[in-house]
Protein backbone atom coordinates (compact mmCIF):
# COMPACT_ATOMS: atom_id res chain seq x y z
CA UNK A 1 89.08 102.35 67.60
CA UNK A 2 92.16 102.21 65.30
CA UNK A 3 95.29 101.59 67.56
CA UNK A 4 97.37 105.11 66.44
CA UNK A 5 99.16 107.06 68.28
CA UNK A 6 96.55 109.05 70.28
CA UNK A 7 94.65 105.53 70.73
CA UNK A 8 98.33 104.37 72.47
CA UNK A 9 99.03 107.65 74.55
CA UNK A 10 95.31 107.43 75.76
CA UNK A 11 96.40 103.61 77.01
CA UNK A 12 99.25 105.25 78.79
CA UNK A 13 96.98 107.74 80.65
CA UNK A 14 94.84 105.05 81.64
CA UNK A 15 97.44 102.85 83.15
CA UNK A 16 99.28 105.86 84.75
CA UNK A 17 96.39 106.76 86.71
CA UNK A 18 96.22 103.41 88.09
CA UNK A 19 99.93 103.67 88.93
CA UNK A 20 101.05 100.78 86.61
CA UNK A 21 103.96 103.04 85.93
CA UNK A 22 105.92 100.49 83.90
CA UNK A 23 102.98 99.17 81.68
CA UNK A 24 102.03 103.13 80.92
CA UNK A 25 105.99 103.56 79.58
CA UNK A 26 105.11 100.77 77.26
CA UNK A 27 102.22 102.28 75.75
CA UNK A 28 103.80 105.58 75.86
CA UNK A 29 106.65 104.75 73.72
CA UNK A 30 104.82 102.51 71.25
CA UNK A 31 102.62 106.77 70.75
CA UNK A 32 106.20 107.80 70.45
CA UNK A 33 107.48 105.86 68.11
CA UNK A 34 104.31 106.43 65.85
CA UNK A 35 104.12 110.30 66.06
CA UNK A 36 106.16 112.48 68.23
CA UNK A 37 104.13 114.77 70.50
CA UNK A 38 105.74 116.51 73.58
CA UNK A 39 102.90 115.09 75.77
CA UNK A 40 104.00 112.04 75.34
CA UNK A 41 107.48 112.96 75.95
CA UNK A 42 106.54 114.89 78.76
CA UNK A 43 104.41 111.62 80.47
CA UNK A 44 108.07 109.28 80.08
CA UNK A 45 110.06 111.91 81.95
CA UNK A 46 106.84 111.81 85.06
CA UNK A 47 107.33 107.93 84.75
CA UNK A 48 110.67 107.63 84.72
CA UNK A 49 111.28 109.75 87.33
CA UNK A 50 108.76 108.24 89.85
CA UNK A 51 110.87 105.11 88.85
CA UNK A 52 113.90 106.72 90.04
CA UNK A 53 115.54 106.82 86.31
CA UNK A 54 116.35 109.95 86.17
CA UNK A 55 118.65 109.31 82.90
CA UNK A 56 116.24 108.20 81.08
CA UNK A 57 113.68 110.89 82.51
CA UNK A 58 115.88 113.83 81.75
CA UNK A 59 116.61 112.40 78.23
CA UNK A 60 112.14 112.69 77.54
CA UNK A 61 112.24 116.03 79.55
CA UNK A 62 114.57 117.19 76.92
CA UNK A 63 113.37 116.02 73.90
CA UNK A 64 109.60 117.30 75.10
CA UNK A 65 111.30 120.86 75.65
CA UNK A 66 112.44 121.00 72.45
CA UNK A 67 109.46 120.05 70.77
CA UNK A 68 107.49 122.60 72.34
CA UNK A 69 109.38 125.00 74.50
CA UNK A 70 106.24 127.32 74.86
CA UNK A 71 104.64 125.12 77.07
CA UNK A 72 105.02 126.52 80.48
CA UNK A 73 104.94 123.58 82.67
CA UNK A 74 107.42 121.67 80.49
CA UNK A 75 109.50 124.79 80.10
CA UNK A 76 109.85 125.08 84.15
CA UNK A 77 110.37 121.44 84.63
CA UNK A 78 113.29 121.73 82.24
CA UNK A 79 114.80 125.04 84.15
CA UNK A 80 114.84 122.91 87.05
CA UNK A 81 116.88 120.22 85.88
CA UNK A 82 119.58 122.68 83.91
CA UNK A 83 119.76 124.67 87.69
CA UNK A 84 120.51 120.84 88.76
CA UNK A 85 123.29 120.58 86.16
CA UNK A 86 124.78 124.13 86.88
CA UNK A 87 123.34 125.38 83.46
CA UNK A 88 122.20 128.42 85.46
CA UNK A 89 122.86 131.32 82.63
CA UNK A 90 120.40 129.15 80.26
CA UNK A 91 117.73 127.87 83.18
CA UNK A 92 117.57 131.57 84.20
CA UNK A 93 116.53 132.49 80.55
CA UNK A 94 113.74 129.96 80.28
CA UNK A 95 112.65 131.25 83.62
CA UNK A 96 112.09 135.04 82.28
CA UNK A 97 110.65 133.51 78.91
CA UNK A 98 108.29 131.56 81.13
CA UNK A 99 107.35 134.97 83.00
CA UNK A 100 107.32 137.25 80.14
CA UNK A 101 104.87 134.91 79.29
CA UNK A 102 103.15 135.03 82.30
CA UNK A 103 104.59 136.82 85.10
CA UNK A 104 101.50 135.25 87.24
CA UNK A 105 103.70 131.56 87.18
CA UNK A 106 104.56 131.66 91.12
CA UNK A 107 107.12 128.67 91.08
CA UNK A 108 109.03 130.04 88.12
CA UNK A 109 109.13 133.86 89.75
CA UNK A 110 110.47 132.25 93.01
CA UNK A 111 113.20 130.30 91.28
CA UNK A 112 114.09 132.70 89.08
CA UNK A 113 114.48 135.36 92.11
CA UNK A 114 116.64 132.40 93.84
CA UNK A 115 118.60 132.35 90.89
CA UNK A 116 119.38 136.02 90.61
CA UNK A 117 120.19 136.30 94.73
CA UNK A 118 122.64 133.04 93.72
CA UNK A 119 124.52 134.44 91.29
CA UNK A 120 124.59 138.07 92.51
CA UNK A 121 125.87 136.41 96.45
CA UNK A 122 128.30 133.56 94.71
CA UNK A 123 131.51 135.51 94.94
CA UNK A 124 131.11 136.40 98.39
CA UNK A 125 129.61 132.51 99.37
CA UNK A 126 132.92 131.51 97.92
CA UNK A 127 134.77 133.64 99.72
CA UNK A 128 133.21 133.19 103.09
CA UNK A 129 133.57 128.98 101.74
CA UNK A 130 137.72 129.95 101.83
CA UNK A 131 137.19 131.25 104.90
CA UNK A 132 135.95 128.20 106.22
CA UNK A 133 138.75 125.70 104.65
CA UNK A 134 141.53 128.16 106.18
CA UNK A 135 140.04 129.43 109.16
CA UNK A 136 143.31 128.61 110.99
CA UNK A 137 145.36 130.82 108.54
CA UNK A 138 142.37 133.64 108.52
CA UNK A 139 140.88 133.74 111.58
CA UNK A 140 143.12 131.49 113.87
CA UNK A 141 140.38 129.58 115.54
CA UNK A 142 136.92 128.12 114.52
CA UNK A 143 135.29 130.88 116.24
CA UNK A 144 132.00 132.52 114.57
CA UNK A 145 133.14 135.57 117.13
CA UNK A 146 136.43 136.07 115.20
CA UNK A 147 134.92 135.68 111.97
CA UNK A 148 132.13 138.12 112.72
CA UNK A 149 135.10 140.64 113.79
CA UNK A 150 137.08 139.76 110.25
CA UNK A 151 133.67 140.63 108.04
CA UNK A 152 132.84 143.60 109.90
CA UNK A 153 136.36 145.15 109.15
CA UNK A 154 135.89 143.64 105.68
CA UNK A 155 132.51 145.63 104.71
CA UNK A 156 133.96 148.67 106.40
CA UNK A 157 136.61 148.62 104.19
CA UNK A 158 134.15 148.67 101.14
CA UNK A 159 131.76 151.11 102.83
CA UNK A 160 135.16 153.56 103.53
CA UNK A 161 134.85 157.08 102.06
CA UNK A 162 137.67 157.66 100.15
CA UNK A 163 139.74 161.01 101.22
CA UNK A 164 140.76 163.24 98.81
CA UNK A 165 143.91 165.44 98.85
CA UNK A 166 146.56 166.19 96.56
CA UNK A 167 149.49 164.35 97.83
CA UNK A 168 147.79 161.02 97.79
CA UNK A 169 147.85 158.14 94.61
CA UNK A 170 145.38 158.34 92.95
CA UNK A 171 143.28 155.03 92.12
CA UNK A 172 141.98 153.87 88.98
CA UNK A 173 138.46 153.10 88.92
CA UNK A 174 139.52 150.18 86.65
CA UNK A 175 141.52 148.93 89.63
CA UNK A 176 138.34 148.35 91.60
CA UNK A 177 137.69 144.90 91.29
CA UNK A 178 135.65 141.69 92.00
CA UNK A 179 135.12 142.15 95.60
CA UNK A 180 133.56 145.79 95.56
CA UNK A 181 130.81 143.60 94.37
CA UNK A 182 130.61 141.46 96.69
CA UNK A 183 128.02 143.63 98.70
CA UNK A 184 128.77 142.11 101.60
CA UNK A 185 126.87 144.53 103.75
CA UNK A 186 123.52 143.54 101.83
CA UNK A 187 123.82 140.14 102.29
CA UNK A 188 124.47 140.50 106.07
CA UNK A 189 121.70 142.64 106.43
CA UNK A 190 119.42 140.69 104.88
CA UNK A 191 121.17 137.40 107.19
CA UNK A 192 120.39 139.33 109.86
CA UNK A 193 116.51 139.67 109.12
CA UNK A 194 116.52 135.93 108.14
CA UNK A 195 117.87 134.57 111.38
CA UNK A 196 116.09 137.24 113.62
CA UNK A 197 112.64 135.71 112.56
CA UNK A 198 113.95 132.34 112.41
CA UNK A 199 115.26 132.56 116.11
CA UNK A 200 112.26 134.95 117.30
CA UNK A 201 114.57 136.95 118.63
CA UNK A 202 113.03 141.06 119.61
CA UNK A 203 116.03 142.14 120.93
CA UNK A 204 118.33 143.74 119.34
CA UNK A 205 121.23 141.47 118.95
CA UNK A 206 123.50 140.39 115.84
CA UNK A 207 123.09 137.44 113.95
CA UNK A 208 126.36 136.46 115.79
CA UNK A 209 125.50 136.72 119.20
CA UNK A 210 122.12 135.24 118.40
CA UNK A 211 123.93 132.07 116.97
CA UNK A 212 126.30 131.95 119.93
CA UNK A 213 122.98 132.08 121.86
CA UNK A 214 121.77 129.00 120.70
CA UNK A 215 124.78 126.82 120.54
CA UNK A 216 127.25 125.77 123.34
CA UNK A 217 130.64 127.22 122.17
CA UNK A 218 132.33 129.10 119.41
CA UNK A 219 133.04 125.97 117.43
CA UNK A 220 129.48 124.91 117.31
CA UNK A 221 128.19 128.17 116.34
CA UNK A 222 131.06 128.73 113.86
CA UNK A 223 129.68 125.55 111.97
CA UNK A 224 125.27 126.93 112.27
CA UNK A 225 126.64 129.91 110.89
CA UNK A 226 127.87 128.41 107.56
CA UNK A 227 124.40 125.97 108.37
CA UNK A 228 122.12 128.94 108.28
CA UNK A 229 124.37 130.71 105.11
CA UNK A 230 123.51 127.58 102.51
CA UNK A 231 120.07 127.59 103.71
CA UNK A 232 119.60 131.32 103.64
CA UNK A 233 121.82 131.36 100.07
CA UNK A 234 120.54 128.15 98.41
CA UNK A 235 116.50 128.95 98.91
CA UNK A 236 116.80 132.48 98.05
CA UNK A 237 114.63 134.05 101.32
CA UNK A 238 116.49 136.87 100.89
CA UNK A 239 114.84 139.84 100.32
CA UNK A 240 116.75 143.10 99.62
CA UNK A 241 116.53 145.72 102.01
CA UNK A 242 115.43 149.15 101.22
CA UNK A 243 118.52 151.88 100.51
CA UNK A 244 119.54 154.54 103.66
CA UNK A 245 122.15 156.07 104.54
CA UNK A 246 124.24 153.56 105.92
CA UNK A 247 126.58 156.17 107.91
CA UNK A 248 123.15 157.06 109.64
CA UNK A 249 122.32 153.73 110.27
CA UNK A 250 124.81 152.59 111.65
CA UNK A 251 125.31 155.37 113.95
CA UNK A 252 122.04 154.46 115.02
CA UNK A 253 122.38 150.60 115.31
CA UNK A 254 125.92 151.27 117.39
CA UNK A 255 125.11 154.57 119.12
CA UNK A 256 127.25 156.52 118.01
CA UNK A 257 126.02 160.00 117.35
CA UNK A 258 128.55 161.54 118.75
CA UNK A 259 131.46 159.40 116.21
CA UNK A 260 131.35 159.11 112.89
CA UNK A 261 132.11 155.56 112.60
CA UNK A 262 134.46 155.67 109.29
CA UNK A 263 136.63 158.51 110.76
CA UNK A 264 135.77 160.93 108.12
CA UNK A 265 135.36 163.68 110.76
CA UNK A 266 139.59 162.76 111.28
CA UNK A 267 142.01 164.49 109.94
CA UNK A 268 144.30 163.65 107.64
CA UNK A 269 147.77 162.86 109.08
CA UNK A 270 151.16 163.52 107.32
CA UNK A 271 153.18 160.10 108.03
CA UNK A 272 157.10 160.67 108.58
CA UNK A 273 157.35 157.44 106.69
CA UNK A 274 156.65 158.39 102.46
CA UNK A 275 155.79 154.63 102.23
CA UNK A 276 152.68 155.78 103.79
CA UNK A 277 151.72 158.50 101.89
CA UNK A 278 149.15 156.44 100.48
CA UNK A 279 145.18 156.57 100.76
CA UNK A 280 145.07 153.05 101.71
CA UNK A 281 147.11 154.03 105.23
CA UNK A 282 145.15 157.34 105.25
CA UNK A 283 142.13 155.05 105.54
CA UNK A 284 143.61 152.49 108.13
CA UNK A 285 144.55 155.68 110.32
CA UNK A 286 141.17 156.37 110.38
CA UNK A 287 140.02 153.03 111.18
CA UNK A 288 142.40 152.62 114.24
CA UNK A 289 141.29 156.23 115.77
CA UNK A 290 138.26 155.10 115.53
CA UNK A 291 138.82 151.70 117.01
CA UNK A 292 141.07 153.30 119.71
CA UNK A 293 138.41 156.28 120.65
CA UNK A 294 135.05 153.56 120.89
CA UNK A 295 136.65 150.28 120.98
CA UNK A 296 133.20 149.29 122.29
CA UNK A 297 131.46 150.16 119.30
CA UNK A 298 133.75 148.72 116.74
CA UNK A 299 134.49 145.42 118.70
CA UNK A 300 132.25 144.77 121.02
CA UNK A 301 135.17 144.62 124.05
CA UNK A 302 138.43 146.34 124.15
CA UNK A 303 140.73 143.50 122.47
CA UNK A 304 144.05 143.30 120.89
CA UNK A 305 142.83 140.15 119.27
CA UNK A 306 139.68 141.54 117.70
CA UNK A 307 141.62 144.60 116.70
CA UNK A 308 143.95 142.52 114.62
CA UNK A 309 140.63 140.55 112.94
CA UNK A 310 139.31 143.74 112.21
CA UNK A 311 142.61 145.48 110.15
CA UNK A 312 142.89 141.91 109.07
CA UNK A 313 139.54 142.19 107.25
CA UNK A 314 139.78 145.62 106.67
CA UNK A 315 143.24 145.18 104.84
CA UNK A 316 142.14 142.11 102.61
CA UNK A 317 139.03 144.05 101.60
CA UNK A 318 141.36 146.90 100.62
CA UNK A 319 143.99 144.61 98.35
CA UNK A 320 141.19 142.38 97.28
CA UNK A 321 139.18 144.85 95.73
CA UNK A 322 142.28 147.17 93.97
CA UNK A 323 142.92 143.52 92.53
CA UNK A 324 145.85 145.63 90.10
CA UNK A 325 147.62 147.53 92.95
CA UNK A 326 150.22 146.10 94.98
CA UNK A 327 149.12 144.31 98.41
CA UNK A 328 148.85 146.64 101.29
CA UNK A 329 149.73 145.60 104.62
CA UNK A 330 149.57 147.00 108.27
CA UNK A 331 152.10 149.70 108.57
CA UNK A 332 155.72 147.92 106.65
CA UNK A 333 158.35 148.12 109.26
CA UNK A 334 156.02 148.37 112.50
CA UNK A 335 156.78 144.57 113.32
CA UNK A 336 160.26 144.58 112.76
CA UNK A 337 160.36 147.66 115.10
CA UNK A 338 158.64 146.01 117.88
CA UNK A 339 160.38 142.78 117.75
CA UNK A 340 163.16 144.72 117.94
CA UNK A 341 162.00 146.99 120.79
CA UNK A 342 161.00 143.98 122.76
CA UNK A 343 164.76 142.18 122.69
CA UNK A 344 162.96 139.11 120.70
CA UNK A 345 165.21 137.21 118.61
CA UNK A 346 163.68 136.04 115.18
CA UNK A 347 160.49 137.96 113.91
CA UNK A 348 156.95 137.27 115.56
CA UNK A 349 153.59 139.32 114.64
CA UNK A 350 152.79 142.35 116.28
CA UNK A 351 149.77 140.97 118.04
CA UNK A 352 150.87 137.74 119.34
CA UNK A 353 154.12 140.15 120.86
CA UNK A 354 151.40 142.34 122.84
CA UNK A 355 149.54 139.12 123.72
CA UNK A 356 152.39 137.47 125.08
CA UNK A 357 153.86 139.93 126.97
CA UNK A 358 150.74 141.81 129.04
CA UNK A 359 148.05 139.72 131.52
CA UNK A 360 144.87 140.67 129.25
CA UNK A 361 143.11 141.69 125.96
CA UNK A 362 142.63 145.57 127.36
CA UNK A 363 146.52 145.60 128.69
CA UNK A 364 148.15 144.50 124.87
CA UNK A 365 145.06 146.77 123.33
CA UNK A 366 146.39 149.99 125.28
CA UNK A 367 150.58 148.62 124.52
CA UNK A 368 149.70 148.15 121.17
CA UNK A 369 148.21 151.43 120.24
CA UNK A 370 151.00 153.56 122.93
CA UNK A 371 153.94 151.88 120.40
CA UNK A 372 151.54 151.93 117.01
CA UNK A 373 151.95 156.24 117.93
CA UNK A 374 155.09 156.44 119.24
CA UNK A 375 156.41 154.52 115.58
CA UNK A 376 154.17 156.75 113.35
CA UNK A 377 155.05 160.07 114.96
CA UNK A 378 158.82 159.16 116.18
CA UNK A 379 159.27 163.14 116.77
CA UNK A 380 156.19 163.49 119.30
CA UNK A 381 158.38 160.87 121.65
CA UNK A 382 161.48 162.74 121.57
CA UNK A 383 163.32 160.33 118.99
């Protein structure tokens, strides 16, 4: 048989199959070097990586994409190793060649769903990632309880219906940024699905409490939380959830039939104060009648501490996602007044004030909403 290139690739085959790895690259490359064929390429890259070089393997992966990018099995292997190197945007687009091709290929429809999930989640993964780097700042404790409070105020914010009425800014759609896509409350939904079936758990119980189930203190489940996320994020078993009506849902999940959990059955309020004669504290007026009417339903317990997680995620989603607008925060002039009202010298937060002062979570909860009234609507107290 005349030695040519075939007659040296076939020498290959034979000593791969007897897993003489190294003597197979030999014959491989002397086909190679005669005629280039993305076979033989393609046969270097298996070899070299069961040897563990994967320079040398990616460098024959390439080279046997290139020379025949139609082949499927090539074309997948080499979406793999770009999704390796970050080089998502171009991995994704050899993925949907490979299924416009044949939308039958199982392992490139899976990755390629993965890889839409990943880069439709990764702004709110690396938010929830800040989170976790400056809990102490954000949350004040490692506590998945805490941060479970913070998102829930943060979706609510995104979920708010906006009130309408003449006297208010307006908003520029333009202003409504990043975050509004963050779609927070998809992702948790779908988290919850994802850790009720890995758990087994039939009752119905958030993915919080379930986590806190299964783990000895907050700390523990703080850090299974962010276990479960990469897991859940990185393998892409999410599966989007059909659309409702999320009002109706969640009056459901919480029962709450008789409260329309975002307020919009409250009036609007005409604030003394014109700094507040903004939507933004139109919508956070809302929020705290409704956390002050069914504290159980917002928070889980009647707590100051909660209540500040929840306007604390409430008011980031707010600025976060009117990225333009200046940076809301809770009622300017409310802490200064308290401080004040309380004797304290220097300035401390609001909460820690009602914390420090009352024997329990209910006691600065009640305190805190009495003075949070009698500040807003000065002329109802007789001042």
């Amino acid at each position: 048989m005349e030695k040519d290139s075939y007659y040296y690739y076939c020498m290959g085959e034979e000593h791969r199959e007897e897993n003489e790895i190294e003597t197979a690259i030999q014959y491989y490359l002397k086909s190679a070097l005669m005629e280039e064929h993305f076979k033989t390429y393609a046969r270097l890259y298996e070899c070299y990586f069961a040897l563990h070089q994967l320079d040398l393997a990616n460098y024959f992966l390439t080279l046997s994409y290139h020379k025949n990018p139609a082949n499927e099995k090539v074309a997948f292997q080499y979406a793999m190793h770009l999704m390796q190197e970050n080089e998502t945007v171009q991995a994704k687009k050899i993925l949907a060649g490979i299924l416009k091709q044949n939308p039958a290929y199982n392992h490139a429809k899976l990755e390629f769903h993965k890889l839409n999930i990943q880069q439709k989640y990764q702004k709110l993964i690396q938010f929830l990632e800040e989170i976790r780097a400056d809990y102490r700042s954000c949350l004040g404790a490692r506590s998945l309880d805490l941060l479970a409070c913070y998102l829930f105020g943060f979706q609510m914010e995104l979920m708010q219906i906006k009130p309408s009425a003449e006297d208010l800014e307006p908003v520029e759609e333009t202003q409504i940024l990043e975050l509004c896509d963050l779609k927070i409350w998809d992702f948790l939904a779908g988290f919850q699905r994802w850790i009720e079936l890995k758990y087994a758990c039939k009752l119905t119980q958030s993915w919080s409490h379930i986590l806190c189930f299964h783990t000895d203190s907050e700390e523990e489940a703080f850090d299974l939380f962010y276990q479960e996320l990469h897991y859940f994020y990185q393998n892409g078993i999410f599966i989007e959830h059909e659309k409702t009506d999320v009002t109706a849902s969640l009056k459901t999940c919480y029962r709450a039939e008789e409260v329309h959990i975002y307020g919009q059955d409250i009036a609007l309020v005409t604030f003394q104060n014109p700094q507040y004669h903004h939507e933004f504290y139109q919508q956070l007026w809302k929020i705290l009648t409704m956390i002050k009417k069914r504290p159980l339903i917002t928070l889980g317990e009647k707590s100051l501490t909660r209540t500040h997680l929840f306007l604390r995620g409430f008011t980031d989603a707010y600025n976060k996602s009117h990225k333009e607008a200046p940076a809301y925060t809770f009622f300017p002039g409310f802490e200064k007044w308290v401080n004040q009202k309380k004797k304290l010298k220097g300035k401390r937060p609001w909460y820690k004030i009602y914390l420090f002062i009352t024997a329990t979570e209910e006691d600065a909860f009640d305190l805190f909403f009495a003075d949070l009234e009698e500040y807003l609507f000065p002329t109802l107290y007789g001042a």
